[in-house]
Protein backbone atom coordinates (compact mmCIF):
# COMPACT_ATOMS: atom_id res chain seq x y z
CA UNK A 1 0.00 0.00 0.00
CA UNK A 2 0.75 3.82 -0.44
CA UNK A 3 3.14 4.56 2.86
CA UNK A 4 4.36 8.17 3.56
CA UNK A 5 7.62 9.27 3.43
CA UNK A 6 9.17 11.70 6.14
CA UNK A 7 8.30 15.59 4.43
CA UNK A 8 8.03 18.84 5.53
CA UNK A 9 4.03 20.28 5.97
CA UNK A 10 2.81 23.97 4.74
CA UNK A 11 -0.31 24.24 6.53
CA UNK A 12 -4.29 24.64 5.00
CA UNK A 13 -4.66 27.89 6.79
CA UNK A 14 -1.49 29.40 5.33
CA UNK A 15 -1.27 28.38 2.16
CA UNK A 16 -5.42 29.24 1.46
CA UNK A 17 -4.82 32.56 2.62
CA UNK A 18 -1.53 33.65 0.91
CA UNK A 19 -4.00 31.83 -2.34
CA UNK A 20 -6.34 34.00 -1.86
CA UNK A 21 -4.56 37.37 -1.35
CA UNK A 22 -3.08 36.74 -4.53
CA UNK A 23 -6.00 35.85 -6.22
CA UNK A 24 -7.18 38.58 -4.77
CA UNK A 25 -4.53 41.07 -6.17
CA UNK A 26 -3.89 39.93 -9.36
CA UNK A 27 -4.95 41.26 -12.29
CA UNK A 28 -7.48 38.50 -13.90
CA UNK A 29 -6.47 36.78 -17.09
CA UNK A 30 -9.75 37.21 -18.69
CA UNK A 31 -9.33 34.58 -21.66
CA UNK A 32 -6.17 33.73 -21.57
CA UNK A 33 -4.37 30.81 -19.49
CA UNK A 34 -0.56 32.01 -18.37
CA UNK A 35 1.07 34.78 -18.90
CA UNK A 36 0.95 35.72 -22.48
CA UNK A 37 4.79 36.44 -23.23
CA UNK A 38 5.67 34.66 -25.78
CA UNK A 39 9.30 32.89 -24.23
CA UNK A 40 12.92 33.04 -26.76
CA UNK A 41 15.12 30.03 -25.76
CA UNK A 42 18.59 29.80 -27.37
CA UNK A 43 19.56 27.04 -29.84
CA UNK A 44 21.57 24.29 -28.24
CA UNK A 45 22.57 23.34 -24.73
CA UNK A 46 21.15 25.35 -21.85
CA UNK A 47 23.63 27.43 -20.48
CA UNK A 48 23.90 26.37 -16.45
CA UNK A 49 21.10 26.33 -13.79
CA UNK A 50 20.41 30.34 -12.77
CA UNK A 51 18.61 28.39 -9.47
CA UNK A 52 20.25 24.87 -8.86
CA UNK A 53 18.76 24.32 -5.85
CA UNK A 54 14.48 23.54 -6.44
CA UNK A 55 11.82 22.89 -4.22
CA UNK A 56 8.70 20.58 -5.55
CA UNK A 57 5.36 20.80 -3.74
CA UNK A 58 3.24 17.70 -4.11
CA UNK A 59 -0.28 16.79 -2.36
CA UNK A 60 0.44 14.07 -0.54
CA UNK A 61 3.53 11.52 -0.66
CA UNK A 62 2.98 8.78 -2.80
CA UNK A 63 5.03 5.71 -3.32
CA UNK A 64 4.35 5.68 -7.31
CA UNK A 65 2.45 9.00 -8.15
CA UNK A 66 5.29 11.40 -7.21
CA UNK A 67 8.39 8.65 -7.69
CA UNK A 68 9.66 10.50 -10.89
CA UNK A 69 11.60 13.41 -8.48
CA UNK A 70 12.69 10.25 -6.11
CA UNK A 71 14.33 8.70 -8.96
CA UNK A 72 15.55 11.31 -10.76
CA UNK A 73 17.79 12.20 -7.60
CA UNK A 74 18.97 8.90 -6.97
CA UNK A 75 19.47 8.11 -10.38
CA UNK A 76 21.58 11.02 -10.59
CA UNK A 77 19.50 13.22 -13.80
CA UNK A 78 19.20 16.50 -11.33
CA UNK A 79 22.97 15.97 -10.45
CA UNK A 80 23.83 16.09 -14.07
CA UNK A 81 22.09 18.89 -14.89
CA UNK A 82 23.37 20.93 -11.87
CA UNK A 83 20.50 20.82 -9.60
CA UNK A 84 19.36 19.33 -6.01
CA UNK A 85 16.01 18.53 -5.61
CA UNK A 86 13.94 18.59 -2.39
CA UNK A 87 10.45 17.27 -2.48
CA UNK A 88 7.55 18.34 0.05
CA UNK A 89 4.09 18.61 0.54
CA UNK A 90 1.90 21.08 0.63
CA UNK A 91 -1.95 21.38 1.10
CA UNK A 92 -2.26 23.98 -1.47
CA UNK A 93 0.18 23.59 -3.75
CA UNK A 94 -0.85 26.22 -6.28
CA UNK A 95 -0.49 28.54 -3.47
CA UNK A 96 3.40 27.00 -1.80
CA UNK A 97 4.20 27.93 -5.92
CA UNK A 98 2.56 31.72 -6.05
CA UNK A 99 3.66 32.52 -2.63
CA UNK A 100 7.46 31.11 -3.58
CA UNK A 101 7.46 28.44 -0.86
CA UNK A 102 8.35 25.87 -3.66
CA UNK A 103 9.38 26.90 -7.33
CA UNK A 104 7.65 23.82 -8.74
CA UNK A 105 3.93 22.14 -7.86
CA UNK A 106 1.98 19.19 -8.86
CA UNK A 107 -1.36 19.96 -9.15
CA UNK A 108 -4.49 18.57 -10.91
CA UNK A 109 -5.39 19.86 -13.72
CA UNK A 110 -8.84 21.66 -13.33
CA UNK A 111 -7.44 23.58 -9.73
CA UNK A 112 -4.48 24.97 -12.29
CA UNK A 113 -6.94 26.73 -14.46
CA UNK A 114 -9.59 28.04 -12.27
CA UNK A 115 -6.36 29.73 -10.40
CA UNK A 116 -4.82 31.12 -13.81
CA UNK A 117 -8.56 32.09 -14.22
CA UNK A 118 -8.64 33.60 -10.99
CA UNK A 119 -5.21 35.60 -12.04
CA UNK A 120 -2.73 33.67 -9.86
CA UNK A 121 0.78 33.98 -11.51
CA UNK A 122 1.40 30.75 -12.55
CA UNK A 123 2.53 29.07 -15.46
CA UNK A 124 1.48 25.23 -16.42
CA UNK A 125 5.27 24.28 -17.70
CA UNK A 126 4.39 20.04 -18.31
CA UNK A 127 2.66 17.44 -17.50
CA UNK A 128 2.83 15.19 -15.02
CA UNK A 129 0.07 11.65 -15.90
CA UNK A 130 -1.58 11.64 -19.11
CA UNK A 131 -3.74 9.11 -18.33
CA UNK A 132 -5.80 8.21 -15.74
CA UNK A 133 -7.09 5.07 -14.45
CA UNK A 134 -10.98 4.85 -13.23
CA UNK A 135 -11.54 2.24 -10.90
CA UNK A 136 -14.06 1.49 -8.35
CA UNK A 137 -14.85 -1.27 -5.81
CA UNK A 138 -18.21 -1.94 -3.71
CA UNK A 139 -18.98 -3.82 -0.96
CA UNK A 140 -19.01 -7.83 -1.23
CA UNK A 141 -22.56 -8.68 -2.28
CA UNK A 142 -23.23 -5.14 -3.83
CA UNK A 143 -24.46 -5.70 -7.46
CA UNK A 144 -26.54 -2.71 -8.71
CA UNK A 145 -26.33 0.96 -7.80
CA UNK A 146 -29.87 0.35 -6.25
CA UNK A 147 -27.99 -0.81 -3.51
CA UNK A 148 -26.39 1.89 -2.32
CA UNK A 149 -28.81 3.73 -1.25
CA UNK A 150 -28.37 5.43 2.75
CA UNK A 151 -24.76 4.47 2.70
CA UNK A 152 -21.45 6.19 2.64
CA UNK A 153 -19.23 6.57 -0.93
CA UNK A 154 -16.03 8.20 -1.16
CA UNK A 155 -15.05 9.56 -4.84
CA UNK A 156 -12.21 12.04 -3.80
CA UNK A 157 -10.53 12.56 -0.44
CA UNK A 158 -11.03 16.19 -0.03
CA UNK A 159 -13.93 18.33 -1.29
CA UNK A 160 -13.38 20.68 -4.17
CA UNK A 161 -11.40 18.03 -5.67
CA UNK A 162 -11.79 18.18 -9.72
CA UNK A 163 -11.68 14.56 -10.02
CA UNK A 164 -15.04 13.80 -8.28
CA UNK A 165 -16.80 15.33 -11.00
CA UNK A 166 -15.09 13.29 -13.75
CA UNK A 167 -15.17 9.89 -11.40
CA UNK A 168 -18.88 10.14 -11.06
CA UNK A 169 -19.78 10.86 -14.51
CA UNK A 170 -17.01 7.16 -15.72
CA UNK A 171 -19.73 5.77 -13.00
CA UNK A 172 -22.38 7.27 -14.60
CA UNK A 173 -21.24 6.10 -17.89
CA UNK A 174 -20.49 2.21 -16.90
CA UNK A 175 -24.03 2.14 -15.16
CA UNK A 176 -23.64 3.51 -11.84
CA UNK A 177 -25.24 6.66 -11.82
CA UNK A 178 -24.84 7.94 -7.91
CA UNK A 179 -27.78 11.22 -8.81
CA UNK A 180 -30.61 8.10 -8.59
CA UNK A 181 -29.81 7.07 -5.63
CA UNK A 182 -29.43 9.08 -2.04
CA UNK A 183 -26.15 8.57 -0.86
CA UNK A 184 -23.58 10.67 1.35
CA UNK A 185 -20.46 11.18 0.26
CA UNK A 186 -17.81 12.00 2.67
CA UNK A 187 -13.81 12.91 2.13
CA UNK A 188 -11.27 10.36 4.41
CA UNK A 189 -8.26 12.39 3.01
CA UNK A 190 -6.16 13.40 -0.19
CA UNK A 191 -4.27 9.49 -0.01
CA UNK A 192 -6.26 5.95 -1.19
CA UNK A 193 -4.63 4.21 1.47
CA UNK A 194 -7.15 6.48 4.23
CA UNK A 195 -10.09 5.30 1.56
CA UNK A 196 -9.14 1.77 2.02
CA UNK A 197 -9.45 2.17 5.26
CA UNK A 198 -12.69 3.51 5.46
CA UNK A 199 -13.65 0.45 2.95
CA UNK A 200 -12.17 -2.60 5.09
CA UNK A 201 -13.66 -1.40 7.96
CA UNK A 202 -17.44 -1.10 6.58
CA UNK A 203 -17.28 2.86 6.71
CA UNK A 204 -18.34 2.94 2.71
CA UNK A 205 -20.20 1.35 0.42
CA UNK A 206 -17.73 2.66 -2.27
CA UNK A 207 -14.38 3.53 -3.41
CA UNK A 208 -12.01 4.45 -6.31
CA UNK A 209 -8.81 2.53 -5.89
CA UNK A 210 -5.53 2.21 -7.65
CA UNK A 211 -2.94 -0.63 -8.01
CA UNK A 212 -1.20 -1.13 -5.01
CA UNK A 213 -5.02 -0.72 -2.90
CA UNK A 214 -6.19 -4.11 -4.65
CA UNK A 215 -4.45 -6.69 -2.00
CA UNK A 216 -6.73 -5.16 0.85
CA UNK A 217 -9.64 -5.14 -1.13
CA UNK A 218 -9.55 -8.57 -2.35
CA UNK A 219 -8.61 -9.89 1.00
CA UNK A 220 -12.28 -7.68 1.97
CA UNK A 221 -13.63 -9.33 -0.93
CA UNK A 222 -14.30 -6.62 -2.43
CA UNK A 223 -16.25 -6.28 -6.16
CA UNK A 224 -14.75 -4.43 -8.60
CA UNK A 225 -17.57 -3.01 -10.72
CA UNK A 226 -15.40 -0.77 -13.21
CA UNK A 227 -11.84 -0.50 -14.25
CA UNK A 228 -11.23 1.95 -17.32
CA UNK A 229 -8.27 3.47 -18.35
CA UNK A 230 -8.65 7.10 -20.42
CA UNK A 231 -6.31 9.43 -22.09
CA UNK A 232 -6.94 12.92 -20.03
CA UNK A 233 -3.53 14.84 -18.42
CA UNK A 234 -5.11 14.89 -15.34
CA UNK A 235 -2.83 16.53 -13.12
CA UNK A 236 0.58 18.88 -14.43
CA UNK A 237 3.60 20.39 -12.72
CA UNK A 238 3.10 24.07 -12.53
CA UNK A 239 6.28 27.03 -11.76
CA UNK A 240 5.64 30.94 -10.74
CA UNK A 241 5.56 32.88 -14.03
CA UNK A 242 8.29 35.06 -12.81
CA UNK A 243 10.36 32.16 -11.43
CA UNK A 244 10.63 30.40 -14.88
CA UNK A 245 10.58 33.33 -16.68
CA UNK A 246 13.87 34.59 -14.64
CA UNK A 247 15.61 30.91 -14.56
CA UNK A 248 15.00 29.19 -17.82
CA UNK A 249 18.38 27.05 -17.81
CA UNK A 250 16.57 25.55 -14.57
CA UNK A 251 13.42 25.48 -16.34
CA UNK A 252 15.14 23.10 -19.32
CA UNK A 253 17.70 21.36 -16.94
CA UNK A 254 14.96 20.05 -14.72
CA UNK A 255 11.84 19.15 -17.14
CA UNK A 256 14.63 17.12 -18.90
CA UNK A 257 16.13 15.12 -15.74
CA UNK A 258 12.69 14.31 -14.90
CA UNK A 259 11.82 13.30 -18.39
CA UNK A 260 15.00 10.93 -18.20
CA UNK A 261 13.46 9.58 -14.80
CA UNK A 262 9.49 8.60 -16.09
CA UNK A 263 11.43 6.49 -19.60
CA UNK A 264 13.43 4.67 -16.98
CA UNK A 265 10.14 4.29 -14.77
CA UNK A 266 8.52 2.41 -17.61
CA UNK A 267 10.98 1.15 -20.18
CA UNK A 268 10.53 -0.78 -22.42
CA UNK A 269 7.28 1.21 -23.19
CA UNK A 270 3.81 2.57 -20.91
CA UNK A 271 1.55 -0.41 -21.27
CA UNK A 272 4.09 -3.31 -20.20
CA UNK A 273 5.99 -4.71 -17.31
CA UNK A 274 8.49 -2.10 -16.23
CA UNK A 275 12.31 -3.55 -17.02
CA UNK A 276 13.73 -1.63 -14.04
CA UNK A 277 11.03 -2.39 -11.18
CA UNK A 278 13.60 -4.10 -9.28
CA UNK A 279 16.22 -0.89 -9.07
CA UNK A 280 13.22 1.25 -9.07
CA UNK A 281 11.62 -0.50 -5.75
CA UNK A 282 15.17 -0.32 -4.23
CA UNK A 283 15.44 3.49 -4.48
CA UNK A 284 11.83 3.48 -2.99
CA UNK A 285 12.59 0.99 -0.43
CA UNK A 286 15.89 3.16 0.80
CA UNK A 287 13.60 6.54 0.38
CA UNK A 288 11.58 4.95 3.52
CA UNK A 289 8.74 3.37 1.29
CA UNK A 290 7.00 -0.13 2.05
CA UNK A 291 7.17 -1.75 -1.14
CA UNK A 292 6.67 -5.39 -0.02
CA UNK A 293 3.43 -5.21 -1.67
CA UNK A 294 4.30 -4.00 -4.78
CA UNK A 295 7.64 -6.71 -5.09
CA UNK A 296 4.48 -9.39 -5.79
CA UNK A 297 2.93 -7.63 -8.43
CA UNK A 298 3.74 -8.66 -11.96
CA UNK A 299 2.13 -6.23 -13.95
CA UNK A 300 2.49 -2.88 -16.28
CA UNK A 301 0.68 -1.20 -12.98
CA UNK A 302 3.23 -1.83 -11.11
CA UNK A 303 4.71 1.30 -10.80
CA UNK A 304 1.62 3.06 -12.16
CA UNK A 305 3.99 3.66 -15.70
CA UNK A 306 0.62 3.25 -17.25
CA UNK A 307 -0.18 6.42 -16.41
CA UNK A 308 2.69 8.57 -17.65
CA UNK A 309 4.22 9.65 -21.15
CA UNK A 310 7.53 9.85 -21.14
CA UNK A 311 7.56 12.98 -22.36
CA UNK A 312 5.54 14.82 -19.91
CA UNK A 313 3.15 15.76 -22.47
CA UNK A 314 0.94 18.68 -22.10
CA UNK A 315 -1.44 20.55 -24.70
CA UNK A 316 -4.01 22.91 -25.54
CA UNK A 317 -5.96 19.70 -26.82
CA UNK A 318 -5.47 18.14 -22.51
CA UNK A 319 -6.01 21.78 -21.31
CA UNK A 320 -9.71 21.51 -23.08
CA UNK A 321 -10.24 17.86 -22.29
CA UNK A 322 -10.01 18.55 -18.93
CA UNK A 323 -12.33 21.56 -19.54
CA UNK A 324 -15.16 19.77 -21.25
CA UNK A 325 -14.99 16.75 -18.85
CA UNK A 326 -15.48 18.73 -16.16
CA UNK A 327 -17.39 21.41 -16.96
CA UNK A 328 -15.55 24.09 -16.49
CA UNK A 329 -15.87 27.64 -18.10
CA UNK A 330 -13.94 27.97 -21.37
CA UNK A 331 -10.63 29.70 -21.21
CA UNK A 332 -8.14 29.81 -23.92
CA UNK A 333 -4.68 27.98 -23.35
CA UNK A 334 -1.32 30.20 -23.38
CA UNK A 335 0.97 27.65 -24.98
CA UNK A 336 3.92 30.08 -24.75
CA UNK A 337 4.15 28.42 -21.34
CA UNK A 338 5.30 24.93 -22.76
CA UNK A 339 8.45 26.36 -23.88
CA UNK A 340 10.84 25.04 -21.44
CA UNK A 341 9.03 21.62 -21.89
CA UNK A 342 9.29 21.80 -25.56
CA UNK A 343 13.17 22.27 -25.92
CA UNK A 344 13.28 19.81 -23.20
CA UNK A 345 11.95 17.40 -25.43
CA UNK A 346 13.95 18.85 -28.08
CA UNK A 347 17.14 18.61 -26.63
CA UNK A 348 16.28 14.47 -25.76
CA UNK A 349 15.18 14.09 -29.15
CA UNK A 350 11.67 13.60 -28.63
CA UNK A 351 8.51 15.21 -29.70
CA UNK A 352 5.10 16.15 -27.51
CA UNK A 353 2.91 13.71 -29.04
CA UNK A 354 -0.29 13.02 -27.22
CA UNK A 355 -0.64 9.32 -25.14
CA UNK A 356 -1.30 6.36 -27.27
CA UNK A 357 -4.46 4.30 -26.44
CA UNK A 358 -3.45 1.54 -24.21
CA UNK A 359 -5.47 -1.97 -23.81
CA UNK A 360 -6.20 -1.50 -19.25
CA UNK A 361 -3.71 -3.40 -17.90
């Protein structure tokens, strides 16, 4: 199972109101997502890191979801390119990236583009997942959506989260549709592990779960009612549009240590067995992970590499996926931001094609 790492916290209360004093003060972007300057990068090698020492805000810690930074450090990429990299989480990590308490975030998608709509100086510089797995479990004996009815569902550990809307219309879609039935939904927390909990101990009727959740729920006897995988970039790494405006060298250096670190995460290709899950397991192991669970797996979901394109891939076609899917008021993507991602790619010699449809592992 997911198993936290030692990190350093920013507090809600903090981080929601530096958020909102620069929402607040900003001037709003009106149509426009980023900051509009177009962004000149020099042919050839980046000259050296203006900032070689970066700070990554994630959510929560994550034994797969976040392992790129992990492995990149261990593996040596950020050393090569001149950096150190510290990860840490935040509970607002748009705001630890406005307010300069990290230069780099991982956020989902949808929360990045209601706070560029909201005027928040941010820039979306790459993606993070460009696909996302949709799977749900019910109670042993549950067969119907009929049958839910008075209990407990979780479909995102904290409220406000973007992904409950898209979760409960894939449910709606595969024949679950929670709006005929009356259920509560409550929020355990940001991590599946807390949502496994809730399930094994009768709390929920309901749950969306990802690989390394199954062993619990089929020792619960658990019934999985859906598992669909879908192309949508639902979550991106995000930098202060001053930041990577002023320290473009970092900018390059670090999209393309951490593009080095997902192709190792899933060679030979997204979709099979990853090559490298022993070494990879070991660095997670000696970064204070549990992996004992995830040594027994034999599959391309292993290391969640299913999710990811090597490439970090991030367009105005995902920026508008993630609009439509979750309803969302239409704002126009600045693609001047993608830049540093694009001669990135460039300098690996690899392009920012979208993810290829994979059969669900």
């Amino acid at each position: 199972m997911r198993t936290s790492r030692r990190t350093h916290i920013i507090h809600a209360a903090a981080a929601l109101s530096v958020l909102a004093l620069l929402t607040g003060c900003a001037a709003s972007t009106g149509d426009s997502g980023g900051g509009g300057d177009s962004v000149a990068l020099p042919d050839g090698e980046p000259g050296p890191a203006e900032h070689p020492e970066i700070t990554v805000a994630i959510p929560f810690p994550d034994i797969t979801m976040y392992s790129m930074y992990v492995l990149a450090t261990d593996l040596g990429y950020y050393e090569e390119e001149g950096l150190t990299v510290e990860v840490i989480t935040a509970d607002n990590v748009t705001a630890a990236v406005a307010s300069g308490s990290a230069e780099i975030g991982v956020e989902s998608t949808g929360t990045v583009i209601e706070a560029i709509r909201g005027g928040v100086e941010i820039d979306l510089v790459g993606g993070h997942y460009c696909r996302q797995n949709f799977d749900f479990a019910v109670q042993d004996g549950i067969t119907s959506v009929d049958q839910l009815e008075g209990t407990a569902v979780v479909l995102a550990g904290t409220p406000g989260d973007p992904a409950e809307f898209q979760r409960k219309l894939v449910l709606q879609e595969e024949g679950w549709d929670l709006d005929t039935v009356d259920v509560e939904i409550v929020y355990p927390g940001p991590g599946s592990e807390s949502w496994t909990e809730f399930f094994v101990n009768d709390r929920i009727t309901l749950q969306p779960f990802y690989g390394d959740d199954l062993p619990a729920l089929e020792a619960h006897n658990a019934n999985v009612i859906v598992e669909s995988l879908r192309n949508w970039a639902n979550d991106v790494q995000v930098a202060g549009t001053s930041w990577a405006a002023e320290n473009p060298n970092t900018m390059v250096r670090f999209l393309r240590a951490t593009i080095k670190a997902v192709d190792f995460m899933i060679a030979p290709a997204a979709g099979e067995v990853p090559e490298n899950k022993a070494e990879v397991l070991e660095i997670y192991e000696a970064n204070d992970f549990d992996v004992e669970a995830l040594r027994e797996l034999d599959s391309p979901w292993v290391l969640d590499g299913h999710l990811a394109c090597p490439n970090l891939y991030f367009d105005a076609d995902a920026w508008d996926t993630t609009i439509e899917t979750q309803l969302l008021e239409p704002i126009e993507f600045d693609e001047s931001q993608l830049a540093y991602l694009l001669k990135a790619q460039d300098l690996l010699g690899i392009t920012n094609d979208g993810p290829s449809t994979l059969t669900y592992p």
